[in-house]
Every structure is written in C-alpha cells, then in structure tokens.
N, C-alpha and C. Protein backbone atom coordinates (compact mmCIF):
# COMPACT_ATOMS: atom_id res chain seq x y z
N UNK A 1 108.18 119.79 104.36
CA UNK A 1 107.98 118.35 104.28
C UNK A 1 109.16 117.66 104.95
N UNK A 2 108.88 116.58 105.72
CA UNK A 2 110.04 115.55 106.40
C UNK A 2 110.86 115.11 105.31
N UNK A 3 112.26 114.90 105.64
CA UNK A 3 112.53 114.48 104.53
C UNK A 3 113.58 113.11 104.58
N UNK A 4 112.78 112.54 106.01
CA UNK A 4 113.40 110.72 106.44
C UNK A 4 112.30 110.12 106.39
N UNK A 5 112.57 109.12 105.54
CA UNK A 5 111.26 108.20 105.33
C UNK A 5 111.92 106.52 105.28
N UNK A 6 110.99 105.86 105.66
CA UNK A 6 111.50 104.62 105.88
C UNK A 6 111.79 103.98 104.40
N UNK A 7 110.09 104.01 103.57
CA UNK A 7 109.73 103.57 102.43
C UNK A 7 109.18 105.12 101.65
N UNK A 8 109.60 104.84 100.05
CA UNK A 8 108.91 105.85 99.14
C UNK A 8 108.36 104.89 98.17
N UNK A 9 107.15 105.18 98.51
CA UNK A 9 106.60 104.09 97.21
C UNK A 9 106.19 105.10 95.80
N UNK A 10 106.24 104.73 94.43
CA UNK A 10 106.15 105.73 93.72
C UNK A 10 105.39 104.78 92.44
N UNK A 11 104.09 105.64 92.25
CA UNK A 11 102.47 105.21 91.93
C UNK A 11 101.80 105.19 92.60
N UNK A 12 100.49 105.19 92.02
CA UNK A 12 98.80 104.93 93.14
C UNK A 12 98.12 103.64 92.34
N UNK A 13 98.83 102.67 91.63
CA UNK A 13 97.88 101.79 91.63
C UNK A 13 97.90 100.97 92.65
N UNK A 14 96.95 99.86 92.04
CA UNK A 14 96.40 98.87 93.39
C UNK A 14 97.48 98.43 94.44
N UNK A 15 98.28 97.89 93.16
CA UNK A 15 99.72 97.22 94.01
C UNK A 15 99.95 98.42 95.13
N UNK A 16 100.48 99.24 94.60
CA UNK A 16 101.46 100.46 95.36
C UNK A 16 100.31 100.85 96.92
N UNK A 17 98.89 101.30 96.32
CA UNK A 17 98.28 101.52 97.93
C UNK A 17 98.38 100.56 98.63
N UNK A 18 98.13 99.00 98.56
CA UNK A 18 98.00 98.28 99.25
C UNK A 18 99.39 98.24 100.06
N UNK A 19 100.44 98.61 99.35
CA UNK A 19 102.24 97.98 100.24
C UNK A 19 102.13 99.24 100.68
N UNK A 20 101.74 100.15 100.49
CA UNK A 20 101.60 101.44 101.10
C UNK A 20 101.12 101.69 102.52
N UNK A 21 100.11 101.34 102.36
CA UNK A 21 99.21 100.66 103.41
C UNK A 21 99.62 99.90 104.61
N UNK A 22 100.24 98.89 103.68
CA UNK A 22 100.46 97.51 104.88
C UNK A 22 101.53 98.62 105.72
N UNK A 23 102.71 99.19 105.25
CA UNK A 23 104.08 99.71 105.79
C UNK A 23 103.24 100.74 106.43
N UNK A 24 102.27 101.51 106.32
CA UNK A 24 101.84 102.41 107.44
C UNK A 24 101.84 101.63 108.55
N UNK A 25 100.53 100.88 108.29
CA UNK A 25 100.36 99.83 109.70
C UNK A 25 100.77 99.66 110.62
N UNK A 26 102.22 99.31 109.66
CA UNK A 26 103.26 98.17 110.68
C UNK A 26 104.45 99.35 111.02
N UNK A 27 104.34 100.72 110.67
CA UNK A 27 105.06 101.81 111.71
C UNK A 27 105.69 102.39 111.05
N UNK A 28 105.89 101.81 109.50
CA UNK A 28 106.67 102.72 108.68
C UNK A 28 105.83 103.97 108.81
N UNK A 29 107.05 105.19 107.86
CA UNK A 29 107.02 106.37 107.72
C UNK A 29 107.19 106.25 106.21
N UNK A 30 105.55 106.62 105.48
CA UNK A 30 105.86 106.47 104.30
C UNK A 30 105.42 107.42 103.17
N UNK A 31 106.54 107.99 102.32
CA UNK A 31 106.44 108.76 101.44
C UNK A 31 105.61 108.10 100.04
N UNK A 32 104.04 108.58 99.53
CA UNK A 32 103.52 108.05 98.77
C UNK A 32 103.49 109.26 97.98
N UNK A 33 103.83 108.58 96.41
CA UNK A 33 103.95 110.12 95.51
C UNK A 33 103.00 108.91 94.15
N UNK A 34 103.34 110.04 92.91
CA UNK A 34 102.68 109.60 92.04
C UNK A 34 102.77 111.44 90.78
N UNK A 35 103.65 110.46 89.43
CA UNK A 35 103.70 111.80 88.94
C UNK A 35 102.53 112.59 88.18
N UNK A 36 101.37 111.83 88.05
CA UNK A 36 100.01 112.04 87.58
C UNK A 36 99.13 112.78 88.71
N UNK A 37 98.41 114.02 88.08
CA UNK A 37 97.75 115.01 88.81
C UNK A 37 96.45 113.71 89.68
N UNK A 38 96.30 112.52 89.17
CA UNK A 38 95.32 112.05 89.51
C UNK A 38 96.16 110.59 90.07
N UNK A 39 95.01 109.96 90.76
CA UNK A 39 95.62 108.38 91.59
C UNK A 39 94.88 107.09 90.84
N UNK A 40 95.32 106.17 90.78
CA UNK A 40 95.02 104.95 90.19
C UNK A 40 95.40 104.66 89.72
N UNK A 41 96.98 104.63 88.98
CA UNK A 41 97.09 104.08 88.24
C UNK A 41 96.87 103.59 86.92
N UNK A 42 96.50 102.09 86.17
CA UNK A 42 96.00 101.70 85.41
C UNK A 42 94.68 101.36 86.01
N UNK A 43 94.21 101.43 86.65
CA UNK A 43 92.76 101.40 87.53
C UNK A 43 91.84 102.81 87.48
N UNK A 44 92.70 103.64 87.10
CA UNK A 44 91.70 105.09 87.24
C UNK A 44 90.74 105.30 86.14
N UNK A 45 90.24 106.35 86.50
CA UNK A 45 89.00 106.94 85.60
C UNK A 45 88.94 108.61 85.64
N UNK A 46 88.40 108.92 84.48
CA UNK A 46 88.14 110.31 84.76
C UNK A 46 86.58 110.45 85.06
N UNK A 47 86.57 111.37 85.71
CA UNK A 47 85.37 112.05 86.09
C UNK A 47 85.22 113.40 87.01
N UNK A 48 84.63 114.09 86.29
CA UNK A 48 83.27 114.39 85.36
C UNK A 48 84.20 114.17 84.50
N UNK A 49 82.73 114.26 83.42
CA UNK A 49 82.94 113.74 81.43
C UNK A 49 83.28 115.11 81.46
N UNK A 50 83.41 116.63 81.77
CA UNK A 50 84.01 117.20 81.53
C UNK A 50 85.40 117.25 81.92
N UNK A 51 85.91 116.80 82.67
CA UNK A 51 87.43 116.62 82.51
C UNK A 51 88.06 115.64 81.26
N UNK A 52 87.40 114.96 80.75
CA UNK A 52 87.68 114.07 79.78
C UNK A 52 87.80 115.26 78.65
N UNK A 53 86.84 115.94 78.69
CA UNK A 53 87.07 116.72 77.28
C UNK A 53 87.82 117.86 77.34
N UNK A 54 88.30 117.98 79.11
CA UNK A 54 89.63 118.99 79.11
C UNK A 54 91.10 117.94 78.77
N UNK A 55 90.74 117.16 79.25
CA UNK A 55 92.10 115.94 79.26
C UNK A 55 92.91 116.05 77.76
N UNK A 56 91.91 115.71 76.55
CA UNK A 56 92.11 115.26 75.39
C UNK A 56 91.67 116.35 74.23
N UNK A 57 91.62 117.91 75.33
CA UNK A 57 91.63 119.07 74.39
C UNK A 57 90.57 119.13 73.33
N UNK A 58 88.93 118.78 73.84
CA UNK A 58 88.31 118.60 72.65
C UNK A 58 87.53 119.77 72.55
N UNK A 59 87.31 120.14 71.72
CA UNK A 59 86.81 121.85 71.34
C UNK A 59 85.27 122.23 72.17
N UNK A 60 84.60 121.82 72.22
CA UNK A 60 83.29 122.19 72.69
C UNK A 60 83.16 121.29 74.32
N UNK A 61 82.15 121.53 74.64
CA UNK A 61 81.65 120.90 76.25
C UNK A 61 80.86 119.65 75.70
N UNK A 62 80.38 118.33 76.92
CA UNK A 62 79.87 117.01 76.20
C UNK A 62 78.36 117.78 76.23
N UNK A 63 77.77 117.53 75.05
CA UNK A 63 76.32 117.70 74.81
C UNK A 63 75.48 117.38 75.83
N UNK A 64 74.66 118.25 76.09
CA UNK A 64 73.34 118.05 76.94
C UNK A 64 72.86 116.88 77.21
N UNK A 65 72.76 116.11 75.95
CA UNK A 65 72.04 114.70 75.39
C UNK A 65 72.76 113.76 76.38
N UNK A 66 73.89 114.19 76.67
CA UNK A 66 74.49 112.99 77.81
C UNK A 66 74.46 112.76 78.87
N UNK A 67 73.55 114.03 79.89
CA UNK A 67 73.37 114.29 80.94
C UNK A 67 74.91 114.77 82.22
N UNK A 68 74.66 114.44 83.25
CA UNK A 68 75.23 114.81 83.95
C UNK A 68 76.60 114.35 83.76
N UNK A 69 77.61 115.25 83.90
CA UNK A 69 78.79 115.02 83.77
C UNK A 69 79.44 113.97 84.87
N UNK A 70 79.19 114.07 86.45
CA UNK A 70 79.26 112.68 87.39
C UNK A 70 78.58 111.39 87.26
N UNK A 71 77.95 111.57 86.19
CA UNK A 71 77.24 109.91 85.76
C UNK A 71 78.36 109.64 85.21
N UNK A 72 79.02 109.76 84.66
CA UNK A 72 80.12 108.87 83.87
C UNK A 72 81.40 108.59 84.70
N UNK A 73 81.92 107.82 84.23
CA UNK A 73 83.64 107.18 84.53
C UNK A 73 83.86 106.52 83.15
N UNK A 74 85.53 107.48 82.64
CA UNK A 74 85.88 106.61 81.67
C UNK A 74 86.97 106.54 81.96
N UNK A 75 87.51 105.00 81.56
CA UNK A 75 88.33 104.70 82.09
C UNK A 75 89.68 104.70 81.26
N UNK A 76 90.92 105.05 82.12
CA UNK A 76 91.95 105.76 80.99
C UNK A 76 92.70 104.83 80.29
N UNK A 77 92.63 103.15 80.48
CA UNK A 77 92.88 102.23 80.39
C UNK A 77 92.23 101.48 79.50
N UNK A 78 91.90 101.21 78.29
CA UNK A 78 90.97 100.63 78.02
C UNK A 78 90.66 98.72 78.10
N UNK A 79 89.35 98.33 78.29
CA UNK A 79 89.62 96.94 78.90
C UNK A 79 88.79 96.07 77.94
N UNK A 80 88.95 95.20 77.76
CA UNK A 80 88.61 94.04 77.23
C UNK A 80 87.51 93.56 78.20
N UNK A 81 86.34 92.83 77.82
CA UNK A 81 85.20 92.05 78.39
C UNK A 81 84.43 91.38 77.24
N UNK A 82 84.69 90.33 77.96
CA UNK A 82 83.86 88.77 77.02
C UNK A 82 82.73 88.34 78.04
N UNK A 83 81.58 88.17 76.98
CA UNK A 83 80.47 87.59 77.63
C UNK A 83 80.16 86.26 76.86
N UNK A 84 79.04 85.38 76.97
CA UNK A 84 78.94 84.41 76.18
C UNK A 84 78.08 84.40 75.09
C-alpha cells in the first residue's frame, strides 16, 4: 500500500464519502478507511437477515415464515418516524 496521501478520511458515512469524493475529483490522493467490517456509517444496514442473526449471536437461523433473507434491511441505527 502507498503510504503518501494527501487526505485520510476515517468513516463511511454520508459526510465522509461525499468529502471523499469531492478530494478525489479535484486530484487528491485519498486514503478512505473505516474501522467497521461494513460502510455506512450511521446510515447502514445489515443484510441478509442472516447476518443480523450472526451479528447479535442469536442461536438458531431466521424462520422460514420470513422468507428470503435479501428482502430485508435492518437498520443498525434505530430511527424515529412520525406520520399524522
């Protein structure tokens, strides 16, 4: 690995790809890390629903009844939503 970099940006959420991004563009040389096996940030999700139940060590596989494990995204963040 190079080990001169202009910028090290360190995370994958929104903020971080986007300045990430822009400094490619414009000619930087840029080191993008992130200490999580996965990217997003507070924006991510797991998926498949079986990684969720490797994530949080839960004893059995998700039941049949739930179908396909790529139908889902849960998100590791949990969010608030108001309707009227």
């Amino acid at each position: 690995m190079d080990e001169e970099y202009d910028v090290i940006v360190l995370g994958t959420g929104l903020t971080e790809c986007i300045l990430s991004g822009i400094m490619s563009v414009n000619g930087k040389k840029v080191l993008h890390m992130d200490r999580n096996p996965y990217y997003g940030g507070e924006s991510s999700s797991i998926t498949p629903l079986e990684e969720l139940y490797k994530r949080f060590t839960l004893p059995d596989s998700p039941p049949e009844s739930m179908g396909r494990g790529r139908d889902w995204n849960v998100d590791l963040i949990p969010k608030f939503l108001m309707d009227r």
